[in-house]
N, C-alpha and C. Protein backbone atom coordinates (compact mmCIF):
# COMPACT_ATOMS: atom_id res chain seq x y z
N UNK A 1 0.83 -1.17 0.00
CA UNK A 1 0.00 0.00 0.00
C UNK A 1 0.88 1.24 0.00
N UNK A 2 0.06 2.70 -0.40
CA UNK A 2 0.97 3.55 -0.01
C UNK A 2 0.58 4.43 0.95
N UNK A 3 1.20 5.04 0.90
CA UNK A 3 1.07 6.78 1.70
C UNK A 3 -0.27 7.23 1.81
N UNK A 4 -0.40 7.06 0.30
CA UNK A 4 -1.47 8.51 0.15
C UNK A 4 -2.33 7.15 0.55
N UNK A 5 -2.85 6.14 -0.01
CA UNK A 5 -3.80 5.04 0.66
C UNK A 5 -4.05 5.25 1.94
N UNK A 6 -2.88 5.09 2.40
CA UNK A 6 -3.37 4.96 3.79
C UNK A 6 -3.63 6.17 4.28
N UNK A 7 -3.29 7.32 3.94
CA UNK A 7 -4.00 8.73 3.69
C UNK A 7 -5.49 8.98 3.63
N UNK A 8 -5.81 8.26 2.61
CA UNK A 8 -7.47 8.33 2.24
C UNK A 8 -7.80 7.27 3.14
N UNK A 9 -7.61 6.04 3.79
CA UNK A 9 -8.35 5.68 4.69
C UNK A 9 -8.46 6.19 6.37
N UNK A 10 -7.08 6.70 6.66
CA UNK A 10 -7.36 7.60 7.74
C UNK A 10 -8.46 9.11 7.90
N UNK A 11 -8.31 9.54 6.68
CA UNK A 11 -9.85 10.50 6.34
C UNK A 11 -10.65 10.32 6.32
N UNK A 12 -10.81 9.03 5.86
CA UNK A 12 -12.18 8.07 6.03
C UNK A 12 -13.08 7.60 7.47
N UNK A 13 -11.82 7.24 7.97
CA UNK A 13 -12.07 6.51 9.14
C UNK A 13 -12.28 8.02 10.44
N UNK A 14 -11.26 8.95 10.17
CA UNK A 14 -11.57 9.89 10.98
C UNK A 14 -13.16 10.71 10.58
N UNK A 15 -13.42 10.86 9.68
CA UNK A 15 -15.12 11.18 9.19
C UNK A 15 -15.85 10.73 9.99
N UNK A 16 -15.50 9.59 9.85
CA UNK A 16 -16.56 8.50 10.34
C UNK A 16 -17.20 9.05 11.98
N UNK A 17 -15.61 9.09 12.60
CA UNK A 17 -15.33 9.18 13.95
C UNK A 17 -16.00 10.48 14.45
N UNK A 18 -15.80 11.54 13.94
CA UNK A 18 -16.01 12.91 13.87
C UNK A 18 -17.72 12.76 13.90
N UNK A 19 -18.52 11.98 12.80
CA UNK A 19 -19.82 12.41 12.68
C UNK A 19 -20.43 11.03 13.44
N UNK A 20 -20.06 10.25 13.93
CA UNK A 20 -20.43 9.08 14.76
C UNK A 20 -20.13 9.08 16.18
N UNK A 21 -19.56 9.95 16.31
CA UNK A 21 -18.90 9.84 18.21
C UNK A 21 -17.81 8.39 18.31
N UNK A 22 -17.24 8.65 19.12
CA UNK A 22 -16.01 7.44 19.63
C UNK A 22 -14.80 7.55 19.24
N UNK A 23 -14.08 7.17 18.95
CA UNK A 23 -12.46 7.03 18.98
C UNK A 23 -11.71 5.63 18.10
N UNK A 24 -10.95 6.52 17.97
CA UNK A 24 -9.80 5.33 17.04
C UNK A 24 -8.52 4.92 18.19
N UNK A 25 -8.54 4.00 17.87
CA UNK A 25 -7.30 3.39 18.56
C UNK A 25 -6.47 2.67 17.87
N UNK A 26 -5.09 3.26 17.31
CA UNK A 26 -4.12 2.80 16.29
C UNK A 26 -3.18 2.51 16.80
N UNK A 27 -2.10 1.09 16.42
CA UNK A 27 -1.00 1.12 16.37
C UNK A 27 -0.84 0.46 15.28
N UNK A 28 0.80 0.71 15.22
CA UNK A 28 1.39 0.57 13.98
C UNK A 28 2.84 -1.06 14.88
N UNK A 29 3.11 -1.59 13.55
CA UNK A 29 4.28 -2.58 13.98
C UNK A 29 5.52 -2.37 13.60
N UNK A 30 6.69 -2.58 14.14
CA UNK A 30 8.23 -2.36 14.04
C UNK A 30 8.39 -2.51 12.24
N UNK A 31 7.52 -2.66 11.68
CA UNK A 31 7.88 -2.76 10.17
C UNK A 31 7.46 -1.38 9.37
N UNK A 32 6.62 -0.86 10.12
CA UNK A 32 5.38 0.30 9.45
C UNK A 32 6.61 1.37 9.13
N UNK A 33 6.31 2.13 7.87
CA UNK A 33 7.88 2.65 7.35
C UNK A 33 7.72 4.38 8.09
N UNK A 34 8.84 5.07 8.51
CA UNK A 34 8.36 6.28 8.82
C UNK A 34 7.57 6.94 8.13
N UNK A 35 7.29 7.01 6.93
CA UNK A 35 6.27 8.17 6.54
C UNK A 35 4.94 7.82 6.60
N UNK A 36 4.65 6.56 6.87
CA UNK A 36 3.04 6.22 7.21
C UNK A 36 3.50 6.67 8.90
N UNK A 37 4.02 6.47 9.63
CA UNK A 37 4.05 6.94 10.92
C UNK A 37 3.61 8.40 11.02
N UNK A 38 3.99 9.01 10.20
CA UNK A 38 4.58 10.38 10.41
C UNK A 38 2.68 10.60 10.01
N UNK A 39 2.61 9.85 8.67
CA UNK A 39 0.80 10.12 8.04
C UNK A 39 -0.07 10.08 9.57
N UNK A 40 0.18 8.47 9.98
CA UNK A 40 -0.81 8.64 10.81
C UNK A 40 -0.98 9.84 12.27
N UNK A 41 0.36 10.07 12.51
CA UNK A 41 0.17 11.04 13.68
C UNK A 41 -0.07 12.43 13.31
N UNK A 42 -0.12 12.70 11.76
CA UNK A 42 -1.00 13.95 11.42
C UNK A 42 -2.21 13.74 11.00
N UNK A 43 -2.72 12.45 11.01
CA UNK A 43 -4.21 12.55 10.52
C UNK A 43 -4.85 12.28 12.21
N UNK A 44 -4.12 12.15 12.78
CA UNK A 44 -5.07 11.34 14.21
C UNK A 44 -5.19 12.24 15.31
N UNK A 45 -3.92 13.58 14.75
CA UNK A 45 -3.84 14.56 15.36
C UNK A 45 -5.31 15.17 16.06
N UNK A 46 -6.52 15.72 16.86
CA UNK A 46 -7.26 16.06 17.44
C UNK A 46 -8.49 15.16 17.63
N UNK A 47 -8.23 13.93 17.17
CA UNK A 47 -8.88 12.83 17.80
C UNK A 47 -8.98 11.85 18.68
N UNK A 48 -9.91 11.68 19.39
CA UNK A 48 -10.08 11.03 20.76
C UNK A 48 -9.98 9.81 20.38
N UNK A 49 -8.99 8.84 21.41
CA UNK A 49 -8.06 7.86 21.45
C UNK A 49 -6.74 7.86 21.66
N UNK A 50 -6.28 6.71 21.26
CA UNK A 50 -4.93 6.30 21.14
C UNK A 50 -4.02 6.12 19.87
N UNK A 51 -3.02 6.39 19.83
CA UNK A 51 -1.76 6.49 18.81
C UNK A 51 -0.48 5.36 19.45
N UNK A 52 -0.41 4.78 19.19
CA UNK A 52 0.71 3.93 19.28
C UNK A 52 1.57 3.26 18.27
N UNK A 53 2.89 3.82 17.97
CA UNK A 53 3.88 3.68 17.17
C UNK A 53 5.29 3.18 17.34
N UNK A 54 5.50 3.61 18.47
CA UNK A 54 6.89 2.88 19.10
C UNK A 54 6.66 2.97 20.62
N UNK A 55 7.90 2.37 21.44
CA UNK A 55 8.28 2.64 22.39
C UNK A 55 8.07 3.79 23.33
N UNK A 56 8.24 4.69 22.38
CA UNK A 56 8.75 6.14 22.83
C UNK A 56 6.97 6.25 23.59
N UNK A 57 5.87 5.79 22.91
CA UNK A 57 4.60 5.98 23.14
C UNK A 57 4.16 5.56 24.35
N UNK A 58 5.06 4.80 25.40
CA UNK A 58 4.77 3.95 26.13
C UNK A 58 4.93 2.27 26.08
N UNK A 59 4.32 1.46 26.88
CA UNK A 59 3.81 -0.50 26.28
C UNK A 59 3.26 -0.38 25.29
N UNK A 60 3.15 -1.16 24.73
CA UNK A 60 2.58 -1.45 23.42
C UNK A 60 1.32 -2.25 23.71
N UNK A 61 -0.08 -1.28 23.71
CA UNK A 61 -1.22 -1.40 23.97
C UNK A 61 -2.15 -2.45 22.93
N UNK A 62 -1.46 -3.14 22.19
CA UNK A 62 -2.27 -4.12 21.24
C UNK A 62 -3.39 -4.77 22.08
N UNK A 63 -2.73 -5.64 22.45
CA UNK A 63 -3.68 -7.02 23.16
C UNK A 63 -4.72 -6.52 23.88
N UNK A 64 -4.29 -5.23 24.66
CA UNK A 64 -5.95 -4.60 25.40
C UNK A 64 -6.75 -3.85 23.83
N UNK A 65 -6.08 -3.38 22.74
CA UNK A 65 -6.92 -2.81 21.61
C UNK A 65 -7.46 -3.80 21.00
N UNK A 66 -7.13 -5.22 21.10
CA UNK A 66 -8.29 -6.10 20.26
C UNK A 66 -9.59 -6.12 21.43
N UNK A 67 -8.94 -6.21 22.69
CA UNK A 67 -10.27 -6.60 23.26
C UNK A 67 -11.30 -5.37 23.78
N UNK A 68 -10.80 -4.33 23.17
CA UNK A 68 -11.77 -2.78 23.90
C UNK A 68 -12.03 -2.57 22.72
N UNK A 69 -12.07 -2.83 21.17
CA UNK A 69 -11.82 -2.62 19.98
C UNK A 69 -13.74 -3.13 19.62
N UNK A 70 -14.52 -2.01 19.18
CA UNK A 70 -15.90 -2.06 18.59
C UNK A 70 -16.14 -2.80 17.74
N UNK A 71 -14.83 -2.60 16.68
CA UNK A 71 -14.49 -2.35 15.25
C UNK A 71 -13.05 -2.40 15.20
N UNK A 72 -13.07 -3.61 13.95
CA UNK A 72 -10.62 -3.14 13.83
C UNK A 72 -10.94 -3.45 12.09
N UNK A 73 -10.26 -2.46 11.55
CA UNK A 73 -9.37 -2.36 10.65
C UNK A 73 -8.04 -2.38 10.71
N UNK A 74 -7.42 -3.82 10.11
CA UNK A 74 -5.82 -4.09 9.78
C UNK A 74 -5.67 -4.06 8.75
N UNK A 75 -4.07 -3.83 8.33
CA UNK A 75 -3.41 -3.84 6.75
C UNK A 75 -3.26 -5.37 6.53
N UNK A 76 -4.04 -5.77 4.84
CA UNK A 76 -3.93 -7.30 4.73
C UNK A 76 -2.53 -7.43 4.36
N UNK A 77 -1.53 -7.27 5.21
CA UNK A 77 -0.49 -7.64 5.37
C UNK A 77 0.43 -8.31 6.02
N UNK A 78 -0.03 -9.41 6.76
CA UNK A 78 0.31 -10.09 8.00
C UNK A 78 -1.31 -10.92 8.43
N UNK A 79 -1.24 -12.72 7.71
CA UNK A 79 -1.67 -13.51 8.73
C UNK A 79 -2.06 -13.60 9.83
N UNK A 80 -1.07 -13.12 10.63
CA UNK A 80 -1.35 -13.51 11.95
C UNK A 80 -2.02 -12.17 12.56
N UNK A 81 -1.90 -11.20 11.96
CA UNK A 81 -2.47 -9.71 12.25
C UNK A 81 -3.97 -9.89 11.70
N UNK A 82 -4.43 -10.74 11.14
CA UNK A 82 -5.46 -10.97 10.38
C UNK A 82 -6.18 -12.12 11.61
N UNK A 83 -5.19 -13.00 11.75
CA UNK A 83 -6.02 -14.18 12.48
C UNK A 83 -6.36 -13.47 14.00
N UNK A 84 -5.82 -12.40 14.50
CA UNK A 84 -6.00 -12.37 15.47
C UNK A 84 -7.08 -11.43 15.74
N UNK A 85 -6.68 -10.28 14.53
CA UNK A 85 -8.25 -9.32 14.62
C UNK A 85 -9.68 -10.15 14.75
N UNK A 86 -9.42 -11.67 13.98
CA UNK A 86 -10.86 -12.18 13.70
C UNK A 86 -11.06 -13.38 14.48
N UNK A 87 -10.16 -13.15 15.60
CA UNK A 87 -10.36 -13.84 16.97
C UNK A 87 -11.17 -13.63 17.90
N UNK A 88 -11.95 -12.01 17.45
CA UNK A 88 -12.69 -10.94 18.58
C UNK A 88 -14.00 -11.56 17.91
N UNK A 89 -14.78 -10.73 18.48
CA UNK A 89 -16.31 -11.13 17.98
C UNK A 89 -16.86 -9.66 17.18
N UNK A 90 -15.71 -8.97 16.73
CA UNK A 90 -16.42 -7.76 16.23
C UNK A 90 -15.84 -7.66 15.08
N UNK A 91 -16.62 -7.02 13.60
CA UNK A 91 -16.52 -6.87 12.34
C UNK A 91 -14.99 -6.38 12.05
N UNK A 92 -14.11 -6.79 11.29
CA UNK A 92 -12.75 -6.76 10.83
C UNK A 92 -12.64 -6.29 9.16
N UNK A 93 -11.79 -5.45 9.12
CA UNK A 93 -11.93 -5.46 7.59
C UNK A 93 -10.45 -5.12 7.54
N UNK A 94 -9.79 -5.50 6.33
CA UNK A 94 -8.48 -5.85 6.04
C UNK A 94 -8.33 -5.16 4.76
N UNK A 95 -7.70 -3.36 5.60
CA UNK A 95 -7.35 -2.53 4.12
C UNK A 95 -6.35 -2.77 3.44
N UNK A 96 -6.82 -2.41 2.28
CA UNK A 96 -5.75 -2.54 0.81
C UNK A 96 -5.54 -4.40 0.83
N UNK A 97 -6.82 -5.16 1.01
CA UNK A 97 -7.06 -6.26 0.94
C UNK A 97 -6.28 -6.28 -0.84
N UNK A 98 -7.17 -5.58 -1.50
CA UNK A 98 -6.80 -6.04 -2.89
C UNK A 98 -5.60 -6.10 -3.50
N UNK A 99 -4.28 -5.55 -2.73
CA UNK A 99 -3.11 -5.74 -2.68
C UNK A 99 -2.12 -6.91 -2.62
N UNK A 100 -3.30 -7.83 -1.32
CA UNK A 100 -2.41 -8.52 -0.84
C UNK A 100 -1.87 -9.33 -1.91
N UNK A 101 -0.89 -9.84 -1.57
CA UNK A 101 -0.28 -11.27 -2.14
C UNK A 101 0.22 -12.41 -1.63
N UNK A 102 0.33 -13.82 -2.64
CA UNK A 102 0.65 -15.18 -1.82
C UNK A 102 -0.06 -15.22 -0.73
N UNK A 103 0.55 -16.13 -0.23
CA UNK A 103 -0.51 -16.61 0.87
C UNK A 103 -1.07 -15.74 1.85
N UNK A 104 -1.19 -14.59 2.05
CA UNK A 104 -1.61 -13.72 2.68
C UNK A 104 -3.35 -13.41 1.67
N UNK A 105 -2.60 -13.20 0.53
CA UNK A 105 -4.00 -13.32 -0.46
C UNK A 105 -5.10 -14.31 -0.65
N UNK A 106 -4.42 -15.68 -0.37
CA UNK A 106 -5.17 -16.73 -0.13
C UNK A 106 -5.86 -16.82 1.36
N UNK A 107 -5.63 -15.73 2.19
CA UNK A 107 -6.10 -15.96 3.72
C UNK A 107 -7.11 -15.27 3.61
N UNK A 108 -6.58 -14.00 3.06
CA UNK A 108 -7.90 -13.29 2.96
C UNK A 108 -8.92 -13.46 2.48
N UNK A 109 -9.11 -14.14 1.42
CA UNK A 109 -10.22 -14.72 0.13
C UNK A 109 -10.82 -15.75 0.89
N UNK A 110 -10.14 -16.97 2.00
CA UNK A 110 -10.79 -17.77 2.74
C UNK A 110 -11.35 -16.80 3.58
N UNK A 111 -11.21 -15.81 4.17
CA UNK A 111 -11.58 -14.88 5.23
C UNK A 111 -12.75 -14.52 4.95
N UNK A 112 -13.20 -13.88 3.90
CA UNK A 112 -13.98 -13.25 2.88
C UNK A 112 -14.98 -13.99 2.60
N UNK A 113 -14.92 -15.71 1.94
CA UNK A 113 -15.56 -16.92 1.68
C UNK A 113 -16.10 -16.90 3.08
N UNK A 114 -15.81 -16.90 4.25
CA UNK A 114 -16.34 -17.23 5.26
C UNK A 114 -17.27 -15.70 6.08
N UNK A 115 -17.19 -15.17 5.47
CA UNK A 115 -17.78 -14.04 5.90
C UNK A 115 -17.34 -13.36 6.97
N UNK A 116 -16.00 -12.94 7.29
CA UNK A 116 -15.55 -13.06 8.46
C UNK A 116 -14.76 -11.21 7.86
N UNK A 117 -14.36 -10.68 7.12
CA UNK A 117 -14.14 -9.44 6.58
C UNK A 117 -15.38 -8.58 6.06
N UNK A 118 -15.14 -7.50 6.42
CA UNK A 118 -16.25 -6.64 5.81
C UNK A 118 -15.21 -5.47 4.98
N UNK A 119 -16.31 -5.30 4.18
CA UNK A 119 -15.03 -3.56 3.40
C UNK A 119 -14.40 -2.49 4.90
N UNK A 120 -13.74 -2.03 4.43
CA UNK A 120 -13.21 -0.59 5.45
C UNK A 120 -14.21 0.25 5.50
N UNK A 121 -14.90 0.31 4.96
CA UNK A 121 -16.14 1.34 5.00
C UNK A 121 -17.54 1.19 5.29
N UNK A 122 -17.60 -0.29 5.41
CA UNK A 122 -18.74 -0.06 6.42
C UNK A 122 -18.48 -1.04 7.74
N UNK A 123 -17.12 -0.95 7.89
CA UNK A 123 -16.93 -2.03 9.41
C UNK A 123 -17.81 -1.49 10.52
N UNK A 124 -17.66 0.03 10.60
CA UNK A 124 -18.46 0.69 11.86
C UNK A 124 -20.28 0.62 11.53
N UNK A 125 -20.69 -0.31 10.84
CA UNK A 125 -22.34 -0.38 10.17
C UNK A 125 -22.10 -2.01 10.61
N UNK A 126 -21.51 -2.43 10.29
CA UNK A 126 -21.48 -4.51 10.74
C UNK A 126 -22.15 -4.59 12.47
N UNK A 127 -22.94 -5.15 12.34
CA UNK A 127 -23.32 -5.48 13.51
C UNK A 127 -22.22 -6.39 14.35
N UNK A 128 -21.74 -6.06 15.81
CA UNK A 128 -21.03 -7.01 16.43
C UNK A 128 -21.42 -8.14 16.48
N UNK A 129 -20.77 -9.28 17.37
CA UNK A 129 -21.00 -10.72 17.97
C UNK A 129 -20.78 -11.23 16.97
N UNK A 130 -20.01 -11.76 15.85
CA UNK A 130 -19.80 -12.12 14.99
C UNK A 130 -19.09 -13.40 14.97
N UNK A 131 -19.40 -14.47 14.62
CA UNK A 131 -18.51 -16.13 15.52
C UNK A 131 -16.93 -15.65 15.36
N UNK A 132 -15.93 -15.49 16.20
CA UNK A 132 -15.11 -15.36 16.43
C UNK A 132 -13.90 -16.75 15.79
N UNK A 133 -12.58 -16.41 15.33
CA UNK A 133 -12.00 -17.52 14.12
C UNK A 133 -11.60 -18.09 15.20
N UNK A 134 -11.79 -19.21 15.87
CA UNK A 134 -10.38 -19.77 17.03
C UNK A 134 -10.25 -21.41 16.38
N UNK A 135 -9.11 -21.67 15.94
CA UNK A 135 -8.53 -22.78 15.30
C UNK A 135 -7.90 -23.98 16.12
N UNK A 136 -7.29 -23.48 17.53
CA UNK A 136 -6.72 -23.47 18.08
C UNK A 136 -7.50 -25.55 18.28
N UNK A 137 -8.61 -25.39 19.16
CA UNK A 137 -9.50 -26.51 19.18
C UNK A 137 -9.30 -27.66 17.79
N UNK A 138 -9.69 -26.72 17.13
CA UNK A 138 -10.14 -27.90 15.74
C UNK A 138 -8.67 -28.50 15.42
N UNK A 139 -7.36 -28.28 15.14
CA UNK A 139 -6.01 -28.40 15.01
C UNK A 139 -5.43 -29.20 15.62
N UNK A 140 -5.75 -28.94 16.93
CA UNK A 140 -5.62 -29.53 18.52
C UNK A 140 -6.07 -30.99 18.13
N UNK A 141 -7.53 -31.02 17.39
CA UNK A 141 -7.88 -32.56 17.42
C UNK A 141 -7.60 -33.33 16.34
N UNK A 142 -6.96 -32.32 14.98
CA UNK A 142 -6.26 -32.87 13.99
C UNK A 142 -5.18 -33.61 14.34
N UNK A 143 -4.18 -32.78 15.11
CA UNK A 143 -2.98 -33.18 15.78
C UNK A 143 -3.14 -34.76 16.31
N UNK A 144 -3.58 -34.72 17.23
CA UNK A 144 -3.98 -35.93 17.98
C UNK A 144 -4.79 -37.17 17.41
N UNK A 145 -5.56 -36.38 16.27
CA UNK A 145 -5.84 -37.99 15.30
C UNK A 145 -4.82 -38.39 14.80
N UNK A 146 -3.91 -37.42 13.63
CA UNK A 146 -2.62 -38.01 13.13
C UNK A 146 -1.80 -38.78 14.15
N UNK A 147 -1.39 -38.27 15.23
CA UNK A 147 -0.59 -38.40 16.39
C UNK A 147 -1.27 -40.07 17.01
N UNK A 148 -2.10 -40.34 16.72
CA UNK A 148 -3.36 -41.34 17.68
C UNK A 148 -2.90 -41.36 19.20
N UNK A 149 -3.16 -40.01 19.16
CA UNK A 149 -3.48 -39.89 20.36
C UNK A 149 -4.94 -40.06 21.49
């Protein structure tokens, strides 16, 4: 993705915020390049929430933002950033989906097949409680048939 992308979805998403009431709560990961850093802390600039980008910000507030999180939009760029948003029970949508590639592309399209992504634009319209992805079980008993256990 680029700049300006992620440009137009932070305008987006701050709209939203602005004429809906509530707050964004962002962080970014040790990969996110400085100038999307730099994007997001001028678009997030006078909005209620959280910004989290490095260290310097404090702990790194993830694991409490999936679970206080209404609504998450992630970059379909990372699996496991994907499996975990759609671990919650609330609507997920995975920007600049149409980007992705390899098997990240193939996660998403199963994601999608299963109804488990919504667009970026109407995640905050998805009704919550949504069956939550946990694999963890079903794997668990794959394991242990192969295994005969």
């Amino acid at each position: 993705w680029t700049t300006e992308a992620l440009a137009a979805l932070c305008m987006h998403l701050r709209a939203q915020v602005l004429a809906a009431g509530g707050s964004l709560l962002v962080t970014t990961s040790r990969r996110t390049p400085p100038e999307a850093i730099a994007t997001l802390r001028k678009l997030h600039a006078g909005l209620p929430g959280l910004l989290w980008c490095d260290e310097r910000d404090g702990p790194n507030p993830y694991a409490g933002l999936l679970g206080w999180a209404d609504a998450i939009v992630a970059s379909a760029d990372s699996v496991n950033l994907l499996s975990e948003a759609c671990a919650t029970r609330v609507p997920v949508a995975a920007a600049f989906a149409g980007q992705a590639q390899g098997r990240v592309a193939t996660y998403v399209r199963a994601l999608q097949a299963r109804g488990r992504l919504c667009d970026a634009g109407d995640v905050f319209a998805t009704p919550p409680q949504l069956h939550p992805l946990r694999e963890t079980q079903r794997i668990a008993a794959l394991v242990r048939a192969r295994l005969r256990v």
